[in-house]
PDB file of N, CA and C in Angstrom:
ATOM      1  N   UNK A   1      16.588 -20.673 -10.250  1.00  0.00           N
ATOM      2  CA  UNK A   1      15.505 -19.862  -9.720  1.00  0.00           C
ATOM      3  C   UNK A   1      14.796 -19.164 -10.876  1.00  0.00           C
ATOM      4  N   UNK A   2      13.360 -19.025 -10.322  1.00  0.00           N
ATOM      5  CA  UNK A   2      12.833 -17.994 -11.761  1.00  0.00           C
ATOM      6  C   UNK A   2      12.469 -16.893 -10.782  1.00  0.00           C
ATOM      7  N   UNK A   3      12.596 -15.896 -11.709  1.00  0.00           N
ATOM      8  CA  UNK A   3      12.419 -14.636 -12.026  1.00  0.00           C
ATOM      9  C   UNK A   3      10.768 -14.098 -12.215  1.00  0.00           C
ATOM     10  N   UNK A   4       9.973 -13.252 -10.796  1.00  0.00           N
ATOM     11  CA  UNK A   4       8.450 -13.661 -10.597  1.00  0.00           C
ATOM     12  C   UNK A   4       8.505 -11.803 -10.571  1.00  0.00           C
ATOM     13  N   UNK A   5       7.497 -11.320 -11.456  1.00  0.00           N
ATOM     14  CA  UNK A   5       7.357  -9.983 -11.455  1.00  0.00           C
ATOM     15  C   UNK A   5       5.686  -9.731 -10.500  1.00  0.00           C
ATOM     16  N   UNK A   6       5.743  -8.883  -9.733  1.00  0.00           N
ATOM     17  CA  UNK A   6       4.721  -8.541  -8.865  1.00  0.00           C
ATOM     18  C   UNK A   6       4.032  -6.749  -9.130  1.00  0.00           C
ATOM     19  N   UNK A   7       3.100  -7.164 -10.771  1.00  0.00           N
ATOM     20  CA  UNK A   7       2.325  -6.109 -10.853  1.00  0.00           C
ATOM     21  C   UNK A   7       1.157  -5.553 -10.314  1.00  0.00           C
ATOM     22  N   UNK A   8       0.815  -4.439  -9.822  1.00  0.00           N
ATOM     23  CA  UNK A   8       0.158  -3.934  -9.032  1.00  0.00           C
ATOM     24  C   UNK A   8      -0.878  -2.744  -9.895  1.00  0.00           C
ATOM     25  N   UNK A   9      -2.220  -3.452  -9.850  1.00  0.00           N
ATOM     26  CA  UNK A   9      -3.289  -3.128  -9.864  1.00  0.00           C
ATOM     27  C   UNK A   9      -4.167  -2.347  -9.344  1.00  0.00           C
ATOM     28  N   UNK A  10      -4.193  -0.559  -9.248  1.00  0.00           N
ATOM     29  CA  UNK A  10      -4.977   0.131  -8.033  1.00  0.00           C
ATOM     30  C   UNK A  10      -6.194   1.267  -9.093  1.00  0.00           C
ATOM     31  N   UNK A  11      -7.598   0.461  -8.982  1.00  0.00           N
ATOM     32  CA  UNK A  11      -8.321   1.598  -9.836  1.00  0.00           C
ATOM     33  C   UNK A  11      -7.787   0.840 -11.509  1.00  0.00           C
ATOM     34  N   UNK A  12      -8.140   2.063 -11.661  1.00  0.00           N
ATOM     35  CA  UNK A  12      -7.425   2.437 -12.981  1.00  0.00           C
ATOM     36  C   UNK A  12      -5.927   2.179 -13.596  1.00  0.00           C
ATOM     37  N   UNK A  13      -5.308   2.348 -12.463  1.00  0.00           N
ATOM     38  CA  UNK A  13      -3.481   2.659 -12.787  1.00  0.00           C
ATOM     39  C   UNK A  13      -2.770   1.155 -12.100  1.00  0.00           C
ATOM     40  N   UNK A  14      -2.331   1.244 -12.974  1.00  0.00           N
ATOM     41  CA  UNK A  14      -1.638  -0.171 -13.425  1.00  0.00           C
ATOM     42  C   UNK A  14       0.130   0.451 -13.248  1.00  0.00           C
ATOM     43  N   UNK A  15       0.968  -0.068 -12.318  1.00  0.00           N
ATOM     44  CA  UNK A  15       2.164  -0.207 -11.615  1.00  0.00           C
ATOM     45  C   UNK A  15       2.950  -1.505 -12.579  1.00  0.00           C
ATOM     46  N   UNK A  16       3.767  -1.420 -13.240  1.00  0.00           N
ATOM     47  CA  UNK A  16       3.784  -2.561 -13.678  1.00  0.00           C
ATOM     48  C   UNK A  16       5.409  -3.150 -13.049  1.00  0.00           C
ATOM     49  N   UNK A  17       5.910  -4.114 -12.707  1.00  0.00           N
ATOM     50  CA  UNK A  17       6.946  -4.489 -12.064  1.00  0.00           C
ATOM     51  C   UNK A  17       7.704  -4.699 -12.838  1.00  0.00           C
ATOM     52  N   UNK A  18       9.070  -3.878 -13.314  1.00  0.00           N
ATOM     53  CA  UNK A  18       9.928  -4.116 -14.187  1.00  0.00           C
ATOM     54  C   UNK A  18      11.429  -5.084 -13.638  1.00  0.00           C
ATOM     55  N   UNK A  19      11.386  -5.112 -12.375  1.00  0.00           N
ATOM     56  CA  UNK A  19      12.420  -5.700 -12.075  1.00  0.00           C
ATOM     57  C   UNK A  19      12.208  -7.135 -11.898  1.00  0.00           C
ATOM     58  N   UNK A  20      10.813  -7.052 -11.191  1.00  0.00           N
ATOM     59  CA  UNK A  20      10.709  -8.207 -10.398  1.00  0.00           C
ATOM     60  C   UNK A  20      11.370  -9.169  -9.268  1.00  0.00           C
ATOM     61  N   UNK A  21      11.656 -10.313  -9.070  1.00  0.00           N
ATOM     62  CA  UNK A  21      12.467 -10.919  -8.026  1.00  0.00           C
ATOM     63  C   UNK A  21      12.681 -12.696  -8.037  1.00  0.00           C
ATOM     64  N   UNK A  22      14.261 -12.847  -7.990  1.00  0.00           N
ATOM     65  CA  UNK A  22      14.294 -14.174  -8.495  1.00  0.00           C
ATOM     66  C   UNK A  22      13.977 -14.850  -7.048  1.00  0.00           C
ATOM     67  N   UNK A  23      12.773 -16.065  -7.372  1.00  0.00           N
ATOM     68  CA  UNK A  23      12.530 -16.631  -5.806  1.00  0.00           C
ATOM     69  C   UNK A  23      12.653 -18.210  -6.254  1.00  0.00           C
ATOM     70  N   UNK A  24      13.220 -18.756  -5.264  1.00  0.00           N
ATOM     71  CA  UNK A  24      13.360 -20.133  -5.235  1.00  0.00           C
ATOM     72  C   UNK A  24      11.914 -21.298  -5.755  1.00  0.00           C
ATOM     73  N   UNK A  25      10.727 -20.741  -5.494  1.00  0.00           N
ATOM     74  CA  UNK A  25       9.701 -21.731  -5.520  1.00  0.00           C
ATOM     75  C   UNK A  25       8.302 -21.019  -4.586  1.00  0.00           C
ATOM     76  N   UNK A  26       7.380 -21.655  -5.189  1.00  0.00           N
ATOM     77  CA  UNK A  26       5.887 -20.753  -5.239  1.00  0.00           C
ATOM     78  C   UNK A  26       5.684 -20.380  -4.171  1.00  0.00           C
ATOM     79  N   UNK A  27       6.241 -21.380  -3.425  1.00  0.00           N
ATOM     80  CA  UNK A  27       6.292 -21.119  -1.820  1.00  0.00           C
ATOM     81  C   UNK A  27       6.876 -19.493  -1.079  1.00  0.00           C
ATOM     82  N   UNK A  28       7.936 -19.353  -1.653  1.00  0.00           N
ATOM     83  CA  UNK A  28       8.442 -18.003  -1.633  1.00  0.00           C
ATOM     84  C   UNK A  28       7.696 -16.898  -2.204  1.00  0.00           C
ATOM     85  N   UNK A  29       7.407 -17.093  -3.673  1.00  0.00           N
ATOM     86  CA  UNK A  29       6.460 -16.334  -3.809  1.00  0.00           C
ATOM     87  C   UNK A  29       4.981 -15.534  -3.202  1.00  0.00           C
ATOM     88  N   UNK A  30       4.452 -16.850  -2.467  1.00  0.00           N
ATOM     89  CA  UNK A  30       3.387 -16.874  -2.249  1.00  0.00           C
ATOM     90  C   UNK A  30       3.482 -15.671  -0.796  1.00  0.00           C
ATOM     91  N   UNK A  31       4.866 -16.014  -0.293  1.00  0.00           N
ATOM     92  CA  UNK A  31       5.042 -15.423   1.338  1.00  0.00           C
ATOM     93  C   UNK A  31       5.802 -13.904   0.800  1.00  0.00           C
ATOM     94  N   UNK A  32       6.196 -13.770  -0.658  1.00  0.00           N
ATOM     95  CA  UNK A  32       6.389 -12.029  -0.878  1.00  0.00           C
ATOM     96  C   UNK A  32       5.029 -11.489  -1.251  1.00  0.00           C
ATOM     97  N   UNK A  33       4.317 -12.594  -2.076  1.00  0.00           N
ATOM     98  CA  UNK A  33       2.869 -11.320  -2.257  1.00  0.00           C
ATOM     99  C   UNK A  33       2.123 -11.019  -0.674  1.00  0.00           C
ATOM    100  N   UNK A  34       2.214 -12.068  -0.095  1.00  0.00           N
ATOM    101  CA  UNK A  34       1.525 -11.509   1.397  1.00  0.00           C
ATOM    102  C   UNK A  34       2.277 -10.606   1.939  1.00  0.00           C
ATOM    103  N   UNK A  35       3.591 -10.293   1.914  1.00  0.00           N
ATOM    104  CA  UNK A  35       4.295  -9.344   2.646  1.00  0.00           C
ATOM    105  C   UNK A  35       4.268  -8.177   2.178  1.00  0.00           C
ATOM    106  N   UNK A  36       3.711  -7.721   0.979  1.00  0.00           N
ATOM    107  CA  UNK A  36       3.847  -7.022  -0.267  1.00  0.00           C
ATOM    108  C   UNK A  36       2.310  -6.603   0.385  1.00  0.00           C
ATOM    109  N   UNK A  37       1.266  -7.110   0.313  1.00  0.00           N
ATOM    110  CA  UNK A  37      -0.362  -7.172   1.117  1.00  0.00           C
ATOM    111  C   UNK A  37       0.014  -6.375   1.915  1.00  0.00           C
ATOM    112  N   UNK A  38       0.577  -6.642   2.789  1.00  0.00           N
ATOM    113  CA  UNK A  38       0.584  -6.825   4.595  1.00  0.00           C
ATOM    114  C   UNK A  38       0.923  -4.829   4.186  1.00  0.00           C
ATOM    115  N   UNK A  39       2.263  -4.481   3.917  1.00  0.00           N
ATOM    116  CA  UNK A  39       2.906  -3.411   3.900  1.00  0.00           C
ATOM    117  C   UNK A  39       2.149  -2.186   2.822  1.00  0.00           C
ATOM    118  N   UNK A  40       1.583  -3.078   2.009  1.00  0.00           N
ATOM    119  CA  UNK A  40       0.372  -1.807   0.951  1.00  0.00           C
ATOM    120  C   UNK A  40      -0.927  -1.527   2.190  1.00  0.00           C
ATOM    121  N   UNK A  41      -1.178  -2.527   2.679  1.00  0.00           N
ATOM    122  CA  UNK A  41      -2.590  -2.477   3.701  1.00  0.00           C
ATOM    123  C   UNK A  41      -2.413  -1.706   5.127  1.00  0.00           C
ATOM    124  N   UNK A  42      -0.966  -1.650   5.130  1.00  0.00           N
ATOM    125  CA  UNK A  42      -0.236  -1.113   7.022  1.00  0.00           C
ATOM    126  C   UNK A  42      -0.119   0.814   5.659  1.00  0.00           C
ATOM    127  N   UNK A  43       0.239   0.670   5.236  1.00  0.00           N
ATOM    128  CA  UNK A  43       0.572   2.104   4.345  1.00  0.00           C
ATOM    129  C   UNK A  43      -0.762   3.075   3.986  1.00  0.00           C
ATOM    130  N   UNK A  44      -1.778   2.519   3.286  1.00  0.00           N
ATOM    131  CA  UNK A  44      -3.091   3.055   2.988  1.00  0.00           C
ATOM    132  C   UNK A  44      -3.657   3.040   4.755  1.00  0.00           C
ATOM    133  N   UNK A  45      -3.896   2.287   5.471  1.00  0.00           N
ATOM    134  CA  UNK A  45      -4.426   3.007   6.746  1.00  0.00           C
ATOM    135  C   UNK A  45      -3.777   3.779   7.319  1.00  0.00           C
ATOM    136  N   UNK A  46      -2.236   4.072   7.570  1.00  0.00           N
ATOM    137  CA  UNK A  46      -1.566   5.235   8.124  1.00  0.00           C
ATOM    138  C   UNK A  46      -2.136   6.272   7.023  1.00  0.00           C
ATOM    139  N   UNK A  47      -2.224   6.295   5.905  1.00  0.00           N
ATOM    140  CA  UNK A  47      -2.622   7.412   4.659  1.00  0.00           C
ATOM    141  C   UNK A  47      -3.608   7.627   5.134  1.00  0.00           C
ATOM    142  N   UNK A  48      -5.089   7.060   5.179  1.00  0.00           N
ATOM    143  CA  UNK A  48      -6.251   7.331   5.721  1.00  0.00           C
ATOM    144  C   UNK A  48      -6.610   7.964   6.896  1.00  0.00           C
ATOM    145  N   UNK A  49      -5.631   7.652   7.725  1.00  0.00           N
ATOM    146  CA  UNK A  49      -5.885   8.267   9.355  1.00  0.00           C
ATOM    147  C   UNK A  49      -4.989   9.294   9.364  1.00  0.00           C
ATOM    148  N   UNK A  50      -4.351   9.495   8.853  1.00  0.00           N
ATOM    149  CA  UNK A  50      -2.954  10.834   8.635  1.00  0.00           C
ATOM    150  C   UNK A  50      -4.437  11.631   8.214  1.00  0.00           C
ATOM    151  N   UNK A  51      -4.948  11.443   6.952  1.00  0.00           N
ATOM    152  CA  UNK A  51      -5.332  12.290   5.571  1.00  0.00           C
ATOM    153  C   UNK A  51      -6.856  12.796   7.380  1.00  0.00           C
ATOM    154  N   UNK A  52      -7.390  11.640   7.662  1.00  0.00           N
ATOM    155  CA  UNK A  52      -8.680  12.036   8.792  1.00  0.00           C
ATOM    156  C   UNK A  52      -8.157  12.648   9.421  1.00  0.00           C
ATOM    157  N   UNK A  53      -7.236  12.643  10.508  1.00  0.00           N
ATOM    158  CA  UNK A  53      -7.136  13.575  11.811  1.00  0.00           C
ATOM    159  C   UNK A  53      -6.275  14.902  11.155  1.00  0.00           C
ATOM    160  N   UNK A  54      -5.775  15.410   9.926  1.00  0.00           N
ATOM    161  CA  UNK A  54      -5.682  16.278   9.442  1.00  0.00           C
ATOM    162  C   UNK A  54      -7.140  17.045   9.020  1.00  0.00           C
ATOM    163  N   UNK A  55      -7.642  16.253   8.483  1.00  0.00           N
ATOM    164  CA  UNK A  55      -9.645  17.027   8.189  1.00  0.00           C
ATOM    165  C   UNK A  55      -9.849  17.515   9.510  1.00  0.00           C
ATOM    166  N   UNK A  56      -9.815  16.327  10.430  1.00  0.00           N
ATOM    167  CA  UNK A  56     -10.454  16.919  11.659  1.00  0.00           C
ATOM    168  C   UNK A  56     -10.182  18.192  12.142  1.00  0.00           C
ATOM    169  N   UNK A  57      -8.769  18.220  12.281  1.00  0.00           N
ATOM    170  CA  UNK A  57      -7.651  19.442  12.737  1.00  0.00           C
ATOM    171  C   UNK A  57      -7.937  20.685  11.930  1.00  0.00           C
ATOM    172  N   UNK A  58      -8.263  19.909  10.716  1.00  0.00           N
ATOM    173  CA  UNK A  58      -8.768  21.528   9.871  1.00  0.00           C
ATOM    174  C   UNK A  58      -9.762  22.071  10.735  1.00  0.00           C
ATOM    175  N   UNK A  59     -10.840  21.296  10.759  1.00  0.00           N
ATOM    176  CA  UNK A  59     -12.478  21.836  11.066  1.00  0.00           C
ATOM    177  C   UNK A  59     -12.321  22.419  12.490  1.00  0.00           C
ATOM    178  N   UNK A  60     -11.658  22.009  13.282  1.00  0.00           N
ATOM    179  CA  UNK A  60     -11.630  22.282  14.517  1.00  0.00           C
ATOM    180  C   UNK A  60     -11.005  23.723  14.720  1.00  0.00           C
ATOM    181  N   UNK A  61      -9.958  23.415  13.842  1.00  0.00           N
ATOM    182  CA  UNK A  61      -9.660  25.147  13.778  1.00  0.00           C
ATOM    183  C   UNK A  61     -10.038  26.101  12.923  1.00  0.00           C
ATOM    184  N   UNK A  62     -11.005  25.798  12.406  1.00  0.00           N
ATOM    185  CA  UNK A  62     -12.187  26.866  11.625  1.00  0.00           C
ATOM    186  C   UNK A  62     -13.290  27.725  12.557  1.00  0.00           C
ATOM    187  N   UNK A  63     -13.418  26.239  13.580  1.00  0.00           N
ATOM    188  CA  UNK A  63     -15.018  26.282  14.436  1.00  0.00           C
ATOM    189  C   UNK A  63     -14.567  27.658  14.791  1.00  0.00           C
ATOM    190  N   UNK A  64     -15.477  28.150  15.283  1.00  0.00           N
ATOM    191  CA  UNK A  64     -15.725  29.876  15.910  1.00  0.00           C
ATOM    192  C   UNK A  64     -15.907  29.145  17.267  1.00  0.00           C
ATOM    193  N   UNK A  65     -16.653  28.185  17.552  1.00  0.00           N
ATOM    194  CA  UNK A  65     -17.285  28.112  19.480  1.00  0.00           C
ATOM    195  C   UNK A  65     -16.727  26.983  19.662  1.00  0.00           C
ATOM    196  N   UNK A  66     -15.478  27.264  19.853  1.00  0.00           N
ATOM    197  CA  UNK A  66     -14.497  25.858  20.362  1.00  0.00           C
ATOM    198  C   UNK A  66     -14.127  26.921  21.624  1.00  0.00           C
TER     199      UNK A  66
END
């Protein structure tokens, strides 16, 4: 098996994969970077909608004529 490191690129800042992961063939590979996708893309929208209905919650309890 080889040994496939999965560095991560966001902006500016560079994650670099020191361990990496021994996978049988590209095929495997190919089905950890999508799972690797799948779980960064399910993570940043819970972040986004956490980070929104917290704004909201702010403003709402600022308003004076609620």
């Amino acid at each position: 098996m080889s040994r496939y490191y999965f560095d991560l690129l966001d902006g500016d800042a560079l994650a670099i994969d020191d361990e990496g992961l021994e996978l049988s063939d590209t095929r495997r590979v190919q089905a950890e970077a999508a799972k690797s996708l799948a779980d960064m893309a399910r993570d940043a929208a819970e972040a986004t909608l956490s980070d929104s209905i917290i704004k909201w919650l702010s403003r709402c309890a600022t308003r004076t004529d609620l």
